[in-house]
Each structure stands twice: as C-alpha cells, then as structure tokens.
C-alpha atoms as a PDB file:
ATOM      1  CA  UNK A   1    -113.723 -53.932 -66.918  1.00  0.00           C
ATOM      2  CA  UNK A   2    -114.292 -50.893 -64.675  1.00  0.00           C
ATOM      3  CA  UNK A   3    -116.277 -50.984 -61.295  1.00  0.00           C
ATOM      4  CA  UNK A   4    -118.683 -48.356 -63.262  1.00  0.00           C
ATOM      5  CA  UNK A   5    -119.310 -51.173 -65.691  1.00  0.00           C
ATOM      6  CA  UNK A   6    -120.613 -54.150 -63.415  1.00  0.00           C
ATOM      7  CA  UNK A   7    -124.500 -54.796 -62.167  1.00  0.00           C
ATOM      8  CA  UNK A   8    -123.556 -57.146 -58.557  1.00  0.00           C
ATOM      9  CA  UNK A   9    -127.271 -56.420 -57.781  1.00  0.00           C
ATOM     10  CA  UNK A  10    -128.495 -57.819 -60.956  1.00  0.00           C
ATOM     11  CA  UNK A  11    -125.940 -60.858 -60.890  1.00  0.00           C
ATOM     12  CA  UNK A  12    -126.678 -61.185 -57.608  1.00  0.00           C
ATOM     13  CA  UNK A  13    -130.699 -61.146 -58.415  1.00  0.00           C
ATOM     14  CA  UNK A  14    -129.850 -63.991 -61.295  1.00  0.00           C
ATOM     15  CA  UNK A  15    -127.871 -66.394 -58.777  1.00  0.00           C
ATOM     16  CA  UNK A  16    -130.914 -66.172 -56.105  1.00  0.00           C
ATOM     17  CA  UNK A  17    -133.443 -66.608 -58.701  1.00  0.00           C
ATOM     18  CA  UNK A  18    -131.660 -69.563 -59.986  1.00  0.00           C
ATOM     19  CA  UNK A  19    -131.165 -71.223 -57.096  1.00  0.00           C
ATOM     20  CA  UNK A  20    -134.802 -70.530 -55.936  1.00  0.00           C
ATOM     21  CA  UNK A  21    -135.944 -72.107 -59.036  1.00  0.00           C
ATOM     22  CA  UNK A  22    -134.061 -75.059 -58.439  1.00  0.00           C
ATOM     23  CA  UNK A  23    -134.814 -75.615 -55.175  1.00  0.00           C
ATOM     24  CA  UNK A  24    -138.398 -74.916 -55.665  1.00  0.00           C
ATOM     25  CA  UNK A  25    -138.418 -77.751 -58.227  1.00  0.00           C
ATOM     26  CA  UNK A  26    -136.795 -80.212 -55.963  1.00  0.00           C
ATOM     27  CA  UNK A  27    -139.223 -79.061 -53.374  1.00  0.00           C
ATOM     28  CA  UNK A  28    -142.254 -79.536 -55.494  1.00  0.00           C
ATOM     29  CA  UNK A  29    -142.044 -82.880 -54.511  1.00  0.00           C
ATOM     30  CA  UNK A  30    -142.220 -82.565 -50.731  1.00  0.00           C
ATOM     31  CA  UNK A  31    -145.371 -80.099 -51.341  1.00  0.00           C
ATOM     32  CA  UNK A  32    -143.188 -77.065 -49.947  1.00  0.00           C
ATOM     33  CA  UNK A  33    -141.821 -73.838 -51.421  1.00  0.00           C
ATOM     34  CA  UNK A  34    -138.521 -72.453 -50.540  1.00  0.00           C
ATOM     35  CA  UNK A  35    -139.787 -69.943 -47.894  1.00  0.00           C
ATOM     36  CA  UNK A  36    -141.382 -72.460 -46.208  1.00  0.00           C
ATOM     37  CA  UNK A  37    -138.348 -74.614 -46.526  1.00  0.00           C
ATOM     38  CA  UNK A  38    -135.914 -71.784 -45.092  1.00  0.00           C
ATOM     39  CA  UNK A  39    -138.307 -71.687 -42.181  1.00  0.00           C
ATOM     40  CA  UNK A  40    -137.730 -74.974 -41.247  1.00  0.00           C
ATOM     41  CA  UNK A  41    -133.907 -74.709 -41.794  1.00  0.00           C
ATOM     42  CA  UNK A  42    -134.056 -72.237 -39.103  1.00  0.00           C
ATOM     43  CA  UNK A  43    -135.991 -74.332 -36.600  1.00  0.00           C
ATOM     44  CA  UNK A  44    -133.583 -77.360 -37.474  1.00  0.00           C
ATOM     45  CA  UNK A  45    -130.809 -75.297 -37.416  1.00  0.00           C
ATOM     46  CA  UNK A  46    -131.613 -73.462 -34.169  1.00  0.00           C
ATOM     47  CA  UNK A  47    -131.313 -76.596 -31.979  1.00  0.00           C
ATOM     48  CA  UNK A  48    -133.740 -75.849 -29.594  1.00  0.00           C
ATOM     49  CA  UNK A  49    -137.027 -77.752 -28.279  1.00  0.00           C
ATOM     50  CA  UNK A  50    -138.984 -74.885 -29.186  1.00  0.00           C
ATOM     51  CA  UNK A  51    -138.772 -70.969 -30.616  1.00  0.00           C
ATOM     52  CA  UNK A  52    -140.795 -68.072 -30.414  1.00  0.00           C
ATOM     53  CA  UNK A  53    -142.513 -66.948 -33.064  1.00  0.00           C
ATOM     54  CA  UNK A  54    -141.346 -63.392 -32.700  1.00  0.00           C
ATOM     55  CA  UNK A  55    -137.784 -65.052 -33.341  1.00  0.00           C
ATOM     56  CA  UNK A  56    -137.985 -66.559 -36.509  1.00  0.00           C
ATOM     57  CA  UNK A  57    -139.719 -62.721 -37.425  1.00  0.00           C
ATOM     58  CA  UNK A  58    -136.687 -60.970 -36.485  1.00  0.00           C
ATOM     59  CA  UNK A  59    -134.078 -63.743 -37.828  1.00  0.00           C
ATOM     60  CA  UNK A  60    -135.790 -63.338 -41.365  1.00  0.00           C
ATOM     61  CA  UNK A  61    -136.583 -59.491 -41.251  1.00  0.00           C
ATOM     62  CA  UNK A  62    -140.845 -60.336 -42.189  1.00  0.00           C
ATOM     63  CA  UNK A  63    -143.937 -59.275 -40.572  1.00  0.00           C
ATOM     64  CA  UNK A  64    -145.450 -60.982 -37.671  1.00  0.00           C
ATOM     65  CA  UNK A  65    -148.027 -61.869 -40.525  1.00  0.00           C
ATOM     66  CA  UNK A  66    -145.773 -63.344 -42.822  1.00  0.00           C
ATOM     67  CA  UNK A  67    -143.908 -65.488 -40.665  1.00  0.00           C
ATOM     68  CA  UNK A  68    -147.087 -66.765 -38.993  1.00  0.00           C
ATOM     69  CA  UNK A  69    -148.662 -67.508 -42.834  1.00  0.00           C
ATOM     70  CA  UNK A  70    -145.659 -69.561 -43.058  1.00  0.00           C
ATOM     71  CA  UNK A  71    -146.157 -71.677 -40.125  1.00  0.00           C
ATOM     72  CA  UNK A  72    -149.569 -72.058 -40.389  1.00  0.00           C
ATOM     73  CA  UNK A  73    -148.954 -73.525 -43.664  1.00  0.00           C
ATOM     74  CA  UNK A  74    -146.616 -75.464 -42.423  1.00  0.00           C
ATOM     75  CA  UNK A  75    -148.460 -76.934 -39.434  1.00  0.00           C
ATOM     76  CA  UNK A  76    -151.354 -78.046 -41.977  1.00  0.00           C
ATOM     77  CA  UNK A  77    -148.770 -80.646 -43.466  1.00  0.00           C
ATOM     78  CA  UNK A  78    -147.734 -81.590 -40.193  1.00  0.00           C
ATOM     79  CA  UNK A  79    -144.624 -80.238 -40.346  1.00  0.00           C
ATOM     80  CA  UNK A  80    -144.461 -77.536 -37.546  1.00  0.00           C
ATOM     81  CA  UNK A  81    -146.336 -77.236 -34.611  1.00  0.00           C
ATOM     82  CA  UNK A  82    -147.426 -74.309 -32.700  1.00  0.00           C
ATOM     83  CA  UNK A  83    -148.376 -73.843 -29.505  1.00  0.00           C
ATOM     84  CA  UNK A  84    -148.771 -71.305 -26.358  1.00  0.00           C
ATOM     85  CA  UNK A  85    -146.995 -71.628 -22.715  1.00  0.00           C
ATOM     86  CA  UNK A  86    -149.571 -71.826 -19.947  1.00  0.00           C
ATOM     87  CA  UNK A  87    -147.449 -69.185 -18.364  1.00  0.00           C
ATOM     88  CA  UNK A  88    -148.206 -66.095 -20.480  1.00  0.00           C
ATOM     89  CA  UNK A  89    -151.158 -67.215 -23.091  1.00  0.00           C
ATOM     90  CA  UNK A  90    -149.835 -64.362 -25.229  1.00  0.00           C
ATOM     91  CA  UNK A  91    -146.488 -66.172 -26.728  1.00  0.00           C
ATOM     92  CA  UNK A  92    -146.693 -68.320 -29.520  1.00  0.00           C
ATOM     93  CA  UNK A  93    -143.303 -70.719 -29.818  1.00  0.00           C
ATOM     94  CA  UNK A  94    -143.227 -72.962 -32.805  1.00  0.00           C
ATOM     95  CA  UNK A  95    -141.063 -76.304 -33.171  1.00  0.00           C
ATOM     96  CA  UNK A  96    -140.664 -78.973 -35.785  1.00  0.00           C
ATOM     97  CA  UNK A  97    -142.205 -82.458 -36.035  1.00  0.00           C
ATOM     98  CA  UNK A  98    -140.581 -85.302 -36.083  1.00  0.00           C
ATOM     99  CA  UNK A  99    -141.430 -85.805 -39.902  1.00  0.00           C
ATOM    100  CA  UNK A 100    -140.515 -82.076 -40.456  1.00  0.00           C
ATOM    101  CA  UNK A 101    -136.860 -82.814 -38.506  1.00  0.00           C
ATOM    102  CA  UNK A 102    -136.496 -85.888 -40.931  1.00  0.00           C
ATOM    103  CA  UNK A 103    -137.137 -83.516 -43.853  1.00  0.00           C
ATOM    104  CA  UNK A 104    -134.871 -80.993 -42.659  1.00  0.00           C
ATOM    105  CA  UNK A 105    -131.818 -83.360 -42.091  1.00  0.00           C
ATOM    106  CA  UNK A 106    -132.565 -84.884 -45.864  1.00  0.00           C
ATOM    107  CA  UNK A 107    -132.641 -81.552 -47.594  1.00  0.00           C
ATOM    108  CA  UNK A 108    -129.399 -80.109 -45.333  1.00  0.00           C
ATOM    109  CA  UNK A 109    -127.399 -82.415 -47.609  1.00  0.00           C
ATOM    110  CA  UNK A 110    -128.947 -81.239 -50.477  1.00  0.00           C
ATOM    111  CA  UNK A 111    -128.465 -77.698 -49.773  1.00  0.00           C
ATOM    112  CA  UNK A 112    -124.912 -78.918 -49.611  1.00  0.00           C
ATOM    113  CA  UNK A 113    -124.908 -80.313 -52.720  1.00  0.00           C
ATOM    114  CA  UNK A 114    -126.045 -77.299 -53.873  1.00  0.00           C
ATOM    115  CA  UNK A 115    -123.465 -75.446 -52.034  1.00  0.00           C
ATOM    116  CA  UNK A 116    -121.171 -77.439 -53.953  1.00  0.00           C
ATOM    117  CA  UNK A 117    -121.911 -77.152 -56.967  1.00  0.00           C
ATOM    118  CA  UNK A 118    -122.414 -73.525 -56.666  1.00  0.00           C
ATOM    119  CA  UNK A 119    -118.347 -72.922 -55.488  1.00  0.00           C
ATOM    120  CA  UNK A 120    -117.224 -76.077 -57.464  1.00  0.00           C
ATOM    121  CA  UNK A 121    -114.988 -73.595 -59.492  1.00  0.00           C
ATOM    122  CA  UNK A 122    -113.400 -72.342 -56.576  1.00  0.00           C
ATOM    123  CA  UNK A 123    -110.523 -73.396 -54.259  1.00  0.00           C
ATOM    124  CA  UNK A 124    -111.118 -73.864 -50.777  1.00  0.00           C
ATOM    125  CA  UNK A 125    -109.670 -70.292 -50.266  1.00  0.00           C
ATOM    126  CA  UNK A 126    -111.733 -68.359 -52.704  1.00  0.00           C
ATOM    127  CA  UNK A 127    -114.632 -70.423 -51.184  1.00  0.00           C
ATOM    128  CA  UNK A 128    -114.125 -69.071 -47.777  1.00  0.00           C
ATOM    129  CA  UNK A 129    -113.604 -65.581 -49.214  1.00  0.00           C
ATOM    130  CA  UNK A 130    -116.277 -65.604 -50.791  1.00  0.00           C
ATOM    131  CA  UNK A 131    -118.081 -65.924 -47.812  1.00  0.00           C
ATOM    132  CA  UNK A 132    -116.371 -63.720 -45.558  1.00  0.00           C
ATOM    133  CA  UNK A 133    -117.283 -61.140 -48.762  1.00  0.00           C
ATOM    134  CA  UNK A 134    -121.338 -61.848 -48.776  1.00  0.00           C
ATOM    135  CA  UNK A 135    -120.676 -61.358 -44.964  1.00  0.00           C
ATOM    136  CA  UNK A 136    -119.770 -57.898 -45.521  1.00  0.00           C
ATOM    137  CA  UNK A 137    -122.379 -57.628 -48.101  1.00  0.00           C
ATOM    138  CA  UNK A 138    -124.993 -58.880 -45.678  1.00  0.00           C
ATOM    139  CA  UNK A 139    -123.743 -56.837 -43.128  1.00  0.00           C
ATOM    140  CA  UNK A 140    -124.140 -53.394 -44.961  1.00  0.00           C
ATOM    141  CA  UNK A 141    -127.414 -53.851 -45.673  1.00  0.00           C
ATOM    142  CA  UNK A 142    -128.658 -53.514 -42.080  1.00  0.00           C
END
C-alpha cells in the first residue's frame, strides 16, 4: 500500500458517522441528539458553576446561533439553564441541571464503553499513540 493509495478523510468520515449513528440511537432514548449531547459533555466536563455562552462557541468552532439553538433546546427539556449576570445584562452563561449533570455522569461511562470498544484491538501503547496522532491531526486543522 502506498500513501498515494489511502482515503484517511474518508475512513475518517466512516468512523465519525458510525459512531454518531450509534450514539444517536442510544440517545434516542434520552430525547437528545449527539450535538446536543457533546454540549453537555462540555458543561460537565468544564467543572465550573457556570460558562459563557461565547465559550462553548469558541470550544466547538459554531456560530453564536448554533450554539445558542443548542441550548435553547436543551433548556426546554430541562437540561441546561441559561441565564444573565445582573452585572452586565449583555452576557449570557449557561450551566447544567441537576438532571442534565445526572445524565452527563451516566453517558461519560458510556462514551467509555465506546472508547473501548473502539481501541479494543489495540495495546495500551498503540492506544495512546493513537491519540497523541489525532492530536496532531486536530492540531493541523486550525
């Protein structure tokens, strides 16, 4: 096989889309799609009281629009919950619910489980190369 010969993007493409399917099935259940889900990963993840919204636009790369779709969404299934500081009416900061915190630490093992299945037919050092490679991959797409 010669570098010439391989398509990473389209590989690449077929692994997300896989996993997005899957997790979009398991999600089904909750009543949430993986974007919303990934949204809420980042609030859980984040480990703070509350977040701006401006954050979470820059940490995924969307529009002010898209990220506040998102959260909107999310706040109608009492998930999220927006709100503005008294001190400058023009910030809105976003932070999870209680139920949305219980979701998020259920479906952080299954994301592991997912993990692991994904890697299960790699050694613990491929594993963390592999990483350290969609790192770099990540990296040179900025």
């Amino acid at each position: 096989m010669k570098y010439d010969d391989l398509d990473c993007a389209g590989l690449t493409k077929h692994i997300h889309d896989k996993m997005e399917k899957g997790a979009n099935e398991k999600l089904a259940r909750l009543g949430l799609t993986f974007a919303q889900m990934q949204m809420m990963m980042a609030l859980y993840r984040m480990k703070n009281d509350s977040v701006p919204l401006k954050s979470l636009e820059r940490h995924f790369e969307v529009a002010q629009s898209t990220a506040a779709g998102l959260i909107v969404r999310l706040e109608r299934k009492g998930l999220v919950e927006g709100f503005t500081p008294s001190e400058d009416r023009r910030l809105k900061y976003v932070r999870l619910t209680e139920k949305g915190k219980e979701i998020c630490a259920t479906s952080e093992e299954d994301a592991k489980e997912g993990d692991r299945i994904l890697l299960s037919g790699l050694d613990e050092e491929e594993r963390i190369q592999f990483y350290h490679l969609l790192t770099k991959i990540k990296n040179n797409l900025k």
